[in-house]
C-alpha atoms as a PDB file:
ATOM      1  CA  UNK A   1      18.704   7.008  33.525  1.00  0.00           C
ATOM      2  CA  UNK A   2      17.134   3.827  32.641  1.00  0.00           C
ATOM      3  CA  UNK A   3      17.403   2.455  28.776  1.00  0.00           C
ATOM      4  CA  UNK A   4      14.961   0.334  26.667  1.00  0.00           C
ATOM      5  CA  UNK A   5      16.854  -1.297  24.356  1.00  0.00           C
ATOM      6  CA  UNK A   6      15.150  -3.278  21.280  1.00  0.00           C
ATOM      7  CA  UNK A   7      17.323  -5.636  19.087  1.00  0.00           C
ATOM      8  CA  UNK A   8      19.504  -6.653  22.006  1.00  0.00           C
ATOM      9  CA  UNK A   9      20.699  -9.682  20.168  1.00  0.00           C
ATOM     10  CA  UNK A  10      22.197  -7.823  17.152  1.00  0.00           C
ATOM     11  CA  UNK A  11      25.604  -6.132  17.150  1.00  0.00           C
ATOM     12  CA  UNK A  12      24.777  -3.362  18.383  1.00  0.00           C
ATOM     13  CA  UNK A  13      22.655  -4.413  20.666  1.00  0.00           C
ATOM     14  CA  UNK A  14      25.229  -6.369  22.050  1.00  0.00           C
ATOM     15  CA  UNK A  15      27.683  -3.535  22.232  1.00  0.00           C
ATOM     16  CA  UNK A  16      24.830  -0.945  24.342  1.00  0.00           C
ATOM     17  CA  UNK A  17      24.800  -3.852  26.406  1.00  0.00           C
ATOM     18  CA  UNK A  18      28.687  -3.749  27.197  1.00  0.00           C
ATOM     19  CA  UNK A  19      28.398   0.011  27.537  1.00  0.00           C
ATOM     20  CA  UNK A  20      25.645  -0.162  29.746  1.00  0.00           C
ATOM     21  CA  UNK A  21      26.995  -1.931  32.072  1.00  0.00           C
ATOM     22  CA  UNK A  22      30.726  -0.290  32.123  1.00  0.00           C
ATOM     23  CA  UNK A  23      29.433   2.819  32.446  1.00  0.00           C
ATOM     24  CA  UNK A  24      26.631   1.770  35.470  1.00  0.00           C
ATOM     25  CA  UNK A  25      23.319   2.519  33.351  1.00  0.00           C
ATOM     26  CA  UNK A  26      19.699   0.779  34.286  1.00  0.00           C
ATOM     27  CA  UNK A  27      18.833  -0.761  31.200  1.00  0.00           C
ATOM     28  CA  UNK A  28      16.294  -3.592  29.796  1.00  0.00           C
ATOM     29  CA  UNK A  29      17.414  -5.517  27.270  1.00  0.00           C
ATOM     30  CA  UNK A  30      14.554  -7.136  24.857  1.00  0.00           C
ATOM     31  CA  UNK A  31      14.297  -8.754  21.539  1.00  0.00           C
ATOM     32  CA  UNK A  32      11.407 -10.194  19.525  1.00  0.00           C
ATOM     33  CA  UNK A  33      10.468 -12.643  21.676  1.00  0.00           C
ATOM     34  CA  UNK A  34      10.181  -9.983  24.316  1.00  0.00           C
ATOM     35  CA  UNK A  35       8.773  -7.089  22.288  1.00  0.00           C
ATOM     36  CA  UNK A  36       7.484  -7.288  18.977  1.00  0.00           C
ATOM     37  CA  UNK A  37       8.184  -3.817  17.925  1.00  0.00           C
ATOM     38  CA  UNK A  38       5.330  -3.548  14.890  1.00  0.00           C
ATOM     39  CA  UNK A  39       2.755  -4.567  17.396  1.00  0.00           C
ATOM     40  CA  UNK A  40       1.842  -1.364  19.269  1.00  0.00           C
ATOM     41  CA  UNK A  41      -0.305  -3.021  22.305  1.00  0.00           C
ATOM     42  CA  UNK A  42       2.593  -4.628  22.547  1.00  0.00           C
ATOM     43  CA  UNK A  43       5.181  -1.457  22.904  1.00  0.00           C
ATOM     44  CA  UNK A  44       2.864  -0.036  25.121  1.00  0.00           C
ATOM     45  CA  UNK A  45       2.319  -2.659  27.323  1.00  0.00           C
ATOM     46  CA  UNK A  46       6.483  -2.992  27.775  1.00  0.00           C
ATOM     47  CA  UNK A  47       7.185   0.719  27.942  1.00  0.00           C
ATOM     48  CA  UNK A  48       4.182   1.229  30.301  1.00  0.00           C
ATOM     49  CA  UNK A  49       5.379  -1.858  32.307  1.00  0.00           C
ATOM     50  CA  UNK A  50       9.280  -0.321  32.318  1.00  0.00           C
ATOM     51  CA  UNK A  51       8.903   3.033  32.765  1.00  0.00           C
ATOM     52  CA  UNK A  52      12.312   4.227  30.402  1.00  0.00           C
ATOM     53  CA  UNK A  53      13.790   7.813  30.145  1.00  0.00           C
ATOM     54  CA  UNK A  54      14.509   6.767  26.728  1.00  0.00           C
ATOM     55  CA  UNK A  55      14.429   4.039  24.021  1.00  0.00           C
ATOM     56  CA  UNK A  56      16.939   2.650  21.713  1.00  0.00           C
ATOM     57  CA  UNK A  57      15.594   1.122  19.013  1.00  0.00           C
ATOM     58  CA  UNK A  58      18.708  -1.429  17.323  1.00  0.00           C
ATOM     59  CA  UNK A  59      16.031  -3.624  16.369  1.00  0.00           C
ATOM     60  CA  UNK A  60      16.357  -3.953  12.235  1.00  0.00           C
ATOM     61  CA  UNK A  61      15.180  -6.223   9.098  1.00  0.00           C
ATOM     62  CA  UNK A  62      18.521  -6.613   7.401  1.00  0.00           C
ATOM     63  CA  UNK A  63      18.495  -9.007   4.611  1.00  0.00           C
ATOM     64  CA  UNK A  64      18.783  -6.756   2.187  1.00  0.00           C
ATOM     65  CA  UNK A  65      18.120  -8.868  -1.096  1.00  0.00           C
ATOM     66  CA  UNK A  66      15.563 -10.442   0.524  1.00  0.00           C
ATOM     67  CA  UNK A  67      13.372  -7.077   0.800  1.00  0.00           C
ATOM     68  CA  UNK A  68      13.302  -7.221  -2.724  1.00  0.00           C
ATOM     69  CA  UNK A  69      11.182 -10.530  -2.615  1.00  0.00           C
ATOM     70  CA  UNK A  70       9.390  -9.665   0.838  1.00  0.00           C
ATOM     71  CA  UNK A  71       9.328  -5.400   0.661  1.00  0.00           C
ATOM     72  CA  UNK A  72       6.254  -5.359   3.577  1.00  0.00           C
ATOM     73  CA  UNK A  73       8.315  -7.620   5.657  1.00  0.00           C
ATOM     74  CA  UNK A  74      11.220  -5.488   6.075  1.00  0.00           C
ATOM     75  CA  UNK A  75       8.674  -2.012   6.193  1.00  0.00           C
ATOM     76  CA  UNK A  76       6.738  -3.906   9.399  1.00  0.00           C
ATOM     77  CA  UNK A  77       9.809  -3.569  11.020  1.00  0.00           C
ATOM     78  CA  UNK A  78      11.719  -1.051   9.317  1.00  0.00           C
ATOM     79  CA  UNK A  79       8.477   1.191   8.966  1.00  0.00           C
ATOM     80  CA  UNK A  80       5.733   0.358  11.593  1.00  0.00           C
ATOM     81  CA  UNK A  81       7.952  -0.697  14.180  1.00  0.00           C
ATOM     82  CA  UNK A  82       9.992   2.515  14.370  1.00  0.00           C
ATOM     83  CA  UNK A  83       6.947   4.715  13.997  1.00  0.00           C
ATOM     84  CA  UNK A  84       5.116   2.496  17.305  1.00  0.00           C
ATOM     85  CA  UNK A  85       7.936   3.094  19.223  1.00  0.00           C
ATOM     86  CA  UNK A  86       7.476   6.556  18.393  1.00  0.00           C
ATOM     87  CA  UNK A  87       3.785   7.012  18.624  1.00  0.00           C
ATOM     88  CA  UNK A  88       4.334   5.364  22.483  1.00  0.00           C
ATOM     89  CA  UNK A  89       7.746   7.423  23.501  1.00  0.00           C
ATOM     90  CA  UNK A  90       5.468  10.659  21.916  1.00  0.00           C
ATOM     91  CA  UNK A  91       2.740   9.239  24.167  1.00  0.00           C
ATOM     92  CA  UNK A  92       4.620   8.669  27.446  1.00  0.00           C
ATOM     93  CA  UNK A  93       7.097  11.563  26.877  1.00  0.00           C
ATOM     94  CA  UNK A  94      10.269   8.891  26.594  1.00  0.00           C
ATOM     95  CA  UNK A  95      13.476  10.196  24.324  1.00  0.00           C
ATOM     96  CA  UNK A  96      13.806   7.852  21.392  1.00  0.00           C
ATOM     97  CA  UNK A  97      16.973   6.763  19.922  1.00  0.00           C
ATOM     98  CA  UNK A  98      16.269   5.131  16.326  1.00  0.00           C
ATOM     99  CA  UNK A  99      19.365   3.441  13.982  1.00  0.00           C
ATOM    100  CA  UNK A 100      19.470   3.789  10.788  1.00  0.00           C
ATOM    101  CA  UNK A 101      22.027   2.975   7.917  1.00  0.00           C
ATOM    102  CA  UNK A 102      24.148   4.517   4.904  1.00  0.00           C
ATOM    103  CA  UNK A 103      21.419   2.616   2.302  1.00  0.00           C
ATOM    104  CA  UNK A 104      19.252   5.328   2.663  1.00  0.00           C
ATOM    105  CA  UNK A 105      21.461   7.284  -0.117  1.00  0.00           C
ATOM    106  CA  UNK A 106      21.820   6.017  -3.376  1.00  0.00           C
ATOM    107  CA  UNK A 107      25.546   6.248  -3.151  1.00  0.00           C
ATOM    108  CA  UNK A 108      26.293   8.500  -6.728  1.00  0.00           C
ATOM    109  CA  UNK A 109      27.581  11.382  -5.054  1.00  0.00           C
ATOM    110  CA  UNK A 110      31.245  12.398  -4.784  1.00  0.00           C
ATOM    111  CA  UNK A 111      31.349  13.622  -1.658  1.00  0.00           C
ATOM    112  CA  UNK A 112      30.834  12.350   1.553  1.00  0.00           C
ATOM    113  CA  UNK A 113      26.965  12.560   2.441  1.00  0.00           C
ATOM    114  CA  UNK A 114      25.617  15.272   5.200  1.00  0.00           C
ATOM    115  CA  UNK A 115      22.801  14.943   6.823  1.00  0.00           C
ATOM    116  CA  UNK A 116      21.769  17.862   5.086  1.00  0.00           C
ATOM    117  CA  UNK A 117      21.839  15.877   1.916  1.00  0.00           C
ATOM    118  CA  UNK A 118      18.579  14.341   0.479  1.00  0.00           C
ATOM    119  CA  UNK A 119      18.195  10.738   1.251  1.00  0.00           C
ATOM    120  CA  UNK A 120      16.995   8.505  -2.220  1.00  0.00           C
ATOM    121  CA  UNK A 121      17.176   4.541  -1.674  1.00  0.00           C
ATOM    122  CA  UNK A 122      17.695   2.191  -4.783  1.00  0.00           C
ATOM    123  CA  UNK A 123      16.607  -0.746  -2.671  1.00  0.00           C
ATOM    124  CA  UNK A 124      13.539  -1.695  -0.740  1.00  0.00           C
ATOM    125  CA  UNK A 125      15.541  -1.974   2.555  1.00  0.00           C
ATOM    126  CA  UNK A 126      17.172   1.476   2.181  1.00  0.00           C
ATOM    127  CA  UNK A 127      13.284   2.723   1.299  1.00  0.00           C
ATOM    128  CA  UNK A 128      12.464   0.852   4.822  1.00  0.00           C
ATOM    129  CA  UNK A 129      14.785   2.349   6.734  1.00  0.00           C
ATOM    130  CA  UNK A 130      13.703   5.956   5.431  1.00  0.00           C
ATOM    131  CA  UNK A 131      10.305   5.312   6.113  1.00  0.00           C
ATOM    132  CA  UNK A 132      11.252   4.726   9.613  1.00  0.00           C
ATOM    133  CA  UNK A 133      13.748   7.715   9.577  1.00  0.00           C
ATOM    134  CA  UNK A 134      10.738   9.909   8.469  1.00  0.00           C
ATOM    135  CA  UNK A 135       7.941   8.463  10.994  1.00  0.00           C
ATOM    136  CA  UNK A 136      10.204   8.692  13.945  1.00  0.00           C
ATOM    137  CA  UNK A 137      11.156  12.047  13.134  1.00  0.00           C
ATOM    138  CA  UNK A 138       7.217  13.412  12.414  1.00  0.00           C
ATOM    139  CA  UNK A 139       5.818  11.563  15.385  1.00  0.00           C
ATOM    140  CA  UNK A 140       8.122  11.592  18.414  1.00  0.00           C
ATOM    141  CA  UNK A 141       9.656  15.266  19.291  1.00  0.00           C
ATOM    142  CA  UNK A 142      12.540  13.909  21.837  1.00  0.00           C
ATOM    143  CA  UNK A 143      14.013  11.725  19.197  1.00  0.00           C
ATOM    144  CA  UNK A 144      17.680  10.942  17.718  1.00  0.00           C
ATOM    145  CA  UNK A 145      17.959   9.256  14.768  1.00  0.00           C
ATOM    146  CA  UNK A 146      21.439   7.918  13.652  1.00  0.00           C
ATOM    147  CA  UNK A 147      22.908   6.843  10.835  1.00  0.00           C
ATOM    148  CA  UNK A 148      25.472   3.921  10.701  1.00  0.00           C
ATOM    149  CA  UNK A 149      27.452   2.453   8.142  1.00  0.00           C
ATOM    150  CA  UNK A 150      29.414  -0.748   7.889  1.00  0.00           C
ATOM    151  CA  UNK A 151      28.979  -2.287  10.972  1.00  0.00           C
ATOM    152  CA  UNK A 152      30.976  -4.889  12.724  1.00  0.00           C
ATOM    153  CA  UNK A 153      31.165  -5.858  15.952  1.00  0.00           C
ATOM    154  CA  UNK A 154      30.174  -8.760  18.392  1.00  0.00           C
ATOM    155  CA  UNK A 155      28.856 -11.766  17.424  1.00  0.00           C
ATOM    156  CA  UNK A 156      27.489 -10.995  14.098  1.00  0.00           C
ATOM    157  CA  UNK A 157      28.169 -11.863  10.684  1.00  0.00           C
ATOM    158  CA  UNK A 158      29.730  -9.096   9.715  1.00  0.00           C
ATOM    159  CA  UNK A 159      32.469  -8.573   7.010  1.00  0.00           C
ATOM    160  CA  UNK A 160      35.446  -8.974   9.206  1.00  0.00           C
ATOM    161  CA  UNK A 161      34.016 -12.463  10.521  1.00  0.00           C
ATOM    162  CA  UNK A 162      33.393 -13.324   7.081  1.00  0.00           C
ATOM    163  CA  UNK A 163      36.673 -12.598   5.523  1.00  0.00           C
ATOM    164  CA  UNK A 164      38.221 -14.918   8.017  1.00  0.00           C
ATOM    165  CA  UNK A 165      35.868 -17.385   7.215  1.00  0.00           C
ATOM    166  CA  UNK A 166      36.341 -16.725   3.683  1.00  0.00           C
ATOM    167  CA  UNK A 167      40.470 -17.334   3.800  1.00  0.00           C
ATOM    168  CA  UNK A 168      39.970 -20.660   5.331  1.00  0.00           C
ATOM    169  CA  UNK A 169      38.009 -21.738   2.718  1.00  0.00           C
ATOM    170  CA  UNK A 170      39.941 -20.759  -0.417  1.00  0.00           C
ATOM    171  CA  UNK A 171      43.357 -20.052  -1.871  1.00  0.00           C
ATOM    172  CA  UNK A 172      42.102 -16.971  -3.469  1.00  0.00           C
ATOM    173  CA  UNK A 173      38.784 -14.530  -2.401  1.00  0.00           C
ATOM    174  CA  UNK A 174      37.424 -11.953  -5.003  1.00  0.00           C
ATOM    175  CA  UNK A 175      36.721  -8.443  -3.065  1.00  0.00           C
ATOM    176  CA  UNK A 176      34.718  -5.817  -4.749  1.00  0.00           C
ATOM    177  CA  UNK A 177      37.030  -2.860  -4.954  1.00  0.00           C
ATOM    178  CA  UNK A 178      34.185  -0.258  -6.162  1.00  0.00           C
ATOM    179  CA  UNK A 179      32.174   0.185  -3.370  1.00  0.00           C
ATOM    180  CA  UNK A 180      33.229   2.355  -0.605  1.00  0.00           C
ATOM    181  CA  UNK A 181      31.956   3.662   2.970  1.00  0.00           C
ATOM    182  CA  UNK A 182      32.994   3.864   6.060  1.00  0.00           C
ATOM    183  CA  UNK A 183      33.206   0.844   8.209  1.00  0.00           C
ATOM    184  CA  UNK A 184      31.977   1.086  11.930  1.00  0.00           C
ATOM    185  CA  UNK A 185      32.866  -0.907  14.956  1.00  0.00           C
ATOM    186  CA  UNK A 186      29.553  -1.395  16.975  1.00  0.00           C
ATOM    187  CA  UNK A 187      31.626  -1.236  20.268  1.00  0.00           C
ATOM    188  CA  UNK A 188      32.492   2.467  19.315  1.00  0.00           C
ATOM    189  CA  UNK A 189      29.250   3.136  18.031  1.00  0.00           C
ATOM    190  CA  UNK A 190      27.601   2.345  21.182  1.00  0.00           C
ATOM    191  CA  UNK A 191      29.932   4.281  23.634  1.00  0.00           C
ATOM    192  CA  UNK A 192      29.352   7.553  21.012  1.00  0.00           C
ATOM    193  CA  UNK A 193      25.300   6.402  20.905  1.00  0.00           C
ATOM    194  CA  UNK A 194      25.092   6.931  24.621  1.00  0.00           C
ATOM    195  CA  UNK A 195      27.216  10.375  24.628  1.00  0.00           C
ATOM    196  CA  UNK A 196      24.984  11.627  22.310  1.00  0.00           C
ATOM    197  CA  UNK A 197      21.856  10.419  23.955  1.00  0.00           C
ATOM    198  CA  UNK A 198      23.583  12.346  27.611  1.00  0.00           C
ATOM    199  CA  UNK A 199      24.123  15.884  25.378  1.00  0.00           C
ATOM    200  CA  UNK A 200      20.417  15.813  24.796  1.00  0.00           C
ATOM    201  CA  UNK A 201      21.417  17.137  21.904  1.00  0.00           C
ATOM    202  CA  UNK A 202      18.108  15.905  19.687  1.00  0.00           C
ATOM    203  CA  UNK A 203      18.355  15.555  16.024  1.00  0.00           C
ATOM    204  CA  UNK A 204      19.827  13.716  12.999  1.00  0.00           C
ATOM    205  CA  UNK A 205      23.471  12.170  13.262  1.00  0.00           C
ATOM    206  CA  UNK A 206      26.162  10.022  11.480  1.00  0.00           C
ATOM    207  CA  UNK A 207      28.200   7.988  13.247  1.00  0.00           C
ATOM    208  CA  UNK A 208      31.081   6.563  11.887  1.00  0.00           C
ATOM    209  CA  UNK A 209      34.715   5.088  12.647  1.00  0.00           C
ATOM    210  CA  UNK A 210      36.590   7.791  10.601  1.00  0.00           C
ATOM    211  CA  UNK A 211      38.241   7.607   7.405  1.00  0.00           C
ATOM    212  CA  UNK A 212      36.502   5.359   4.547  1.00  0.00           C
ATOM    213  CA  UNK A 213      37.734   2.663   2.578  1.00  0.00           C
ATOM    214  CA  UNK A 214      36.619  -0.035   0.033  1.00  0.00           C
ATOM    215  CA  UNK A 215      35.190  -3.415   0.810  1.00  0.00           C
ATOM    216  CA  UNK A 216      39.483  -4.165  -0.794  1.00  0.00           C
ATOM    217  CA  UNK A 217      41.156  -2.196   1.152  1.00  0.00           C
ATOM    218  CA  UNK A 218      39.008  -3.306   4.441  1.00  0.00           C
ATOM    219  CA  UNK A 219      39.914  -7.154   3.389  1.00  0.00           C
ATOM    220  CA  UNK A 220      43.648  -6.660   2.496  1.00  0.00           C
ATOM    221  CA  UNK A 221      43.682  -5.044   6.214  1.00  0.00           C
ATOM    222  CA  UNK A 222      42.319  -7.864   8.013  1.00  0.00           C
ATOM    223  CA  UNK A 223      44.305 -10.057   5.837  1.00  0.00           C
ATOM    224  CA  UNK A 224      47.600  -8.523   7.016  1.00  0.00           C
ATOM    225  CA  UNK A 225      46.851  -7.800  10.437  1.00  0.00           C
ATOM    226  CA  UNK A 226      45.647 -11.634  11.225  1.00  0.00           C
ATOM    227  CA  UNK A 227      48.426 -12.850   8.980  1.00  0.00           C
ATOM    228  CA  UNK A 228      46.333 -14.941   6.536  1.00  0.00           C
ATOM    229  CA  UNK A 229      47.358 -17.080   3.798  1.00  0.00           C
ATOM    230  CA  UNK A 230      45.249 -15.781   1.296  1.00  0.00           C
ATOM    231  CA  UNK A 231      45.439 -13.888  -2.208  1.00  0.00           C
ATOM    232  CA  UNK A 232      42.646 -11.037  -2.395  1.00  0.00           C
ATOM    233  CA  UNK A 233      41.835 -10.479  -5.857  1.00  0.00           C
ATOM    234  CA  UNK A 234      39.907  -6.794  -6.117  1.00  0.00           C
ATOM    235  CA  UNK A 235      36.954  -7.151  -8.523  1.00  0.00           C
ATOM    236  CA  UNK A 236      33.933  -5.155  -9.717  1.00  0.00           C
ATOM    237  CA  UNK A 237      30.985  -5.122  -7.859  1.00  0.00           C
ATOM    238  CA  UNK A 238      29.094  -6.769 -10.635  1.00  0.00           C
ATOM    239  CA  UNK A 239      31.018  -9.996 -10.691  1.00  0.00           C
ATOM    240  CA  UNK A 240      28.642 -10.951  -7.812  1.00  0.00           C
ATOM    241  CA  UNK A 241      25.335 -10.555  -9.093  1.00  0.00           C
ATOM    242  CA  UNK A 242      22.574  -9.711  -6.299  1.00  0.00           C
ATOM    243  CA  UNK A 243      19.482  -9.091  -5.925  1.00  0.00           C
ATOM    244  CA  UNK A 244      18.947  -5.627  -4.671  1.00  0.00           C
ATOM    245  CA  UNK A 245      21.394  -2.711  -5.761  1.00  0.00           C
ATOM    246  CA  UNK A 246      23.913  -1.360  -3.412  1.00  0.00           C
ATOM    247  CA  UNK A 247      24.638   2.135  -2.941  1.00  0.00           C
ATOM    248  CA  UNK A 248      28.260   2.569  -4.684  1.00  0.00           C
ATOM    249  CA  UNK A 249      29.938   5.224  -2.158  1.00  0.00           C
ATOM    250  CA  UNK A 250      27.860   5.771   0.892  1.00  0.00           C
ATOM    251  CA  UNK A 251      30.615   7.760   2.306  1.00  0.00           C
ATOM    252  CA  UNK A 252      28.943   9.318   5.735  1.00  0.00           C
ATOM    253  CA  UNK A 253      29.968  12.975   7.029  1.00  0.00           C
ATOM    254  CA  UNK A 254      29.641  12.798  10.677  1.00  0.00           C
ATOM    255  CA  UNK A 255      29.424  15.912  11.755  1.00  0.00           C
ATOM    256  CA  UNK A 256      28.349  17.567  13.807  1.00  0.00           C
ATOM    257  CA  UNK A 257      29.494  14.514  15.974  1.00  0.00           C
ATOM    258  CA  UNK A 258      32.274  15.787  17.187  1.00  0.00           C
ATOM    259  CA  UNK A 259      30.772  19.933  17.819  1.00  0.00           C
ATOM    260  CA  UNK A 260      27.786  17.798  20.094  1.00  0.00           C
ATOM    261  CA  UNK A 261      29.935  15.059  21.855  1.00  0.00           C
ATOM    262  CA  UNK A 262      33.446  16.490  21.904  1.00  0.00           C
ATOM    263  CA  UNK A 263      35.406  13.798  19.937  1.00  0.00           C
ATOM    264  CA  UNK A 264      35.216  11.621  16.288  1.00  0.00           C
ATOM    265  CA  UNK A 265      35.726   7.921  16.820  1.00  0.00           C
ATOM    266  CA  UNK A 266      39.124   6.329  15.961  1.00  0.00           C
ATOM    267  CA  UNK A 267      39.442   5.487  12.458  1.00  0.00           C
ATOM    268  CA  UNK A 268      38.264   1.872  11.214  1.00  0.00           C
ATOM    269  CA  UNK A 269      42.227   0.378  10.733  1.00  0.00           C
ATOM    270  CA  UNK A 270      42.124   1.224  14.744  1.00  0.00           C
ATOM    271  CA  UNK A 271      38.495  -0.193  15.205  1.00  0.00           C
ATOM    272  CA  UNK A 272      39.550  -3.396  12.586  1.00  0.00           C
ATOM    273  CA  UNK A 273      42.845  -3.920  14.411  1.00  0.00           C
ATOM    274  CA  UNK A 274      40.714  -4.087  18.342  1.00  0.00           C
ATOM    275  CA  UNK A 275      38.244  -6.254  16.963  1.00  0.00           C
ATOM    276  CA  UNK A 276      40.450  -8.550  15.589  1.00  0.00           C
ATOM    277  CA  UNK A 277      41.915  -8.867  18.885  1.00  0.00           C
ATOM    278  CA  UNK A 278      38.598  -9.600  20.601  1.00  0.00           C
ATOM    279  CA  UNK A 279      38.280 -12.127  18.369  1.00  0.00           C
ATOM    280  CA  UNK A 280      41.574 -14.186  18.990  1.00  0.00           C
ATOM    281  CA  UNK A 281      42.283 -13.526  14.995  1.00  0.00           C
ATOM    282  CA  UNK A 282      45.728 -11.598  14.839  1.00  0.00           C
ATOM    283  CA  UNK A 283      49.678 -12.564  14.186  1.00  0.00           C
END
């Protein structure tokens, strides 16, 4: 089976990477200097040139406040790029993998989200990444799209990096305690990504570390674990001001992950506690 994988530099990019290679797979790792996914001659010239039973497309505009200022900078690769890839794997009868995130929802419901439940963004990124969602799933009949939340993992700046940052730079760090999700470690993410890609099982997923949490609860955790001299104070999400409005609980339900792949991922204290360790950062 041989893998196209776009975004290689990100997280999870990083992590498909790892799993590629433990587990034997032919894969071609690109980013935007080697494929400029919202430039179809471009897509077609690299899938052409590759020849891939399938295509995973990690590549992402993330900066989420900033897609309020910029909106058509996060849809040409949000948006366009997803549907190219699409219009190409359609074209060339490749499988299509396509990420997507918990921000498509606009996080007022009470109950974890299914992905029967309506999508409805209160950002420009979230409206993005549904745009994407949609075009991928209209134009490209082998396709997977899968929705992540939380994600940490490699060498990104992700909240776990940043909470260690954050305790060597202060006494006290204010954590929002209202919003709440479920935090997912890329490594695990990728390992489930390419079990689900092997079921041929086609269709819409979550994929999640299980059990959710609050940006807190995630911080005391870390703070604990690496044994860090730091007060958390919990605070409301509007003592940080920002941009572009966050969903509140963007609580994803994954199944069925487990009915198509045969197992749930560990839940995030596990994930949290093995990333720490990667990192060097524990007592």
């Amino acid at each position: 089976m041989k893998l196209l994988i776009t975004g290689a530099l990100g997280q999870l990019g990083q992590d498909l990477i790892r799993t590629c290679k433990a587990r034997g797979l032919d894969y071609l790792p690109t980013d935007f200097s080697e494929l400029d996914i919202a430039c179809l001659p471009d897509v077609r010239r690299v899938v052409g040139e590759y020849g891939p039973d399938f295509i995973l497309n990690c590549a992402a505009y993330n900066l989420v406040d900033q897609a309020e200022k910029e909106p058509y900078a996060a849809m040409r690769v949000n948006g366009i790029g997803p549907r190219n890839l699409a219009i190409v794997a359609e074209e060339q009868d490749v499988g299509l993998m396509h990420f997507s995130t918990d921000y498509v929802f606009d996080g007022k419901q009470r109950e974890p989200y299914t992905v029967m439940d309506r999508p409805q963004p209160i950002n420009r990124y979230g409206q993005s990444k549904l745009l994407g969602e949609d075009l991928v799933r209209s134009l490209c009949n082998r396709h997977f799209v899968v929705r992540l939340s939380w994600l940490f993992g490699g060498n990104g700046d992700n909240f776990v990096r940043k909470v260690l940052r954050w305790a060597k730079a202060a006494d006290t760090v204010k954590i929002v305690i209202d919003q709440v999700a479920k935090p997912t470690y890329s490594l695990d993410a990728a390992a489930a990504a390419i079990d689900i890609l092997e079921s041929g099982a086609y269709g819409l997923y979550h994929l999640t570390n299980a059990e959710s949490c609050s940006r807190f609860e995630w911080a005391y955790y870390i703070r604990d674990y690496a044994n860090l001299k730091v007060e958390l104070e919990p605070v409301q999400s509007d003592a940080f001001p920002q941009t572009a409005a966050r969903p509140v609980c963007s609580v994803l339900d994954n199944y069925p992950l487990e009915e198509t792949i045969g197992h749930e991922l560990p839940d995030w204290q596990d994930a949290t506690r093995r990333y720490l360790r990667e990192l060097g950062a524990f007592s």
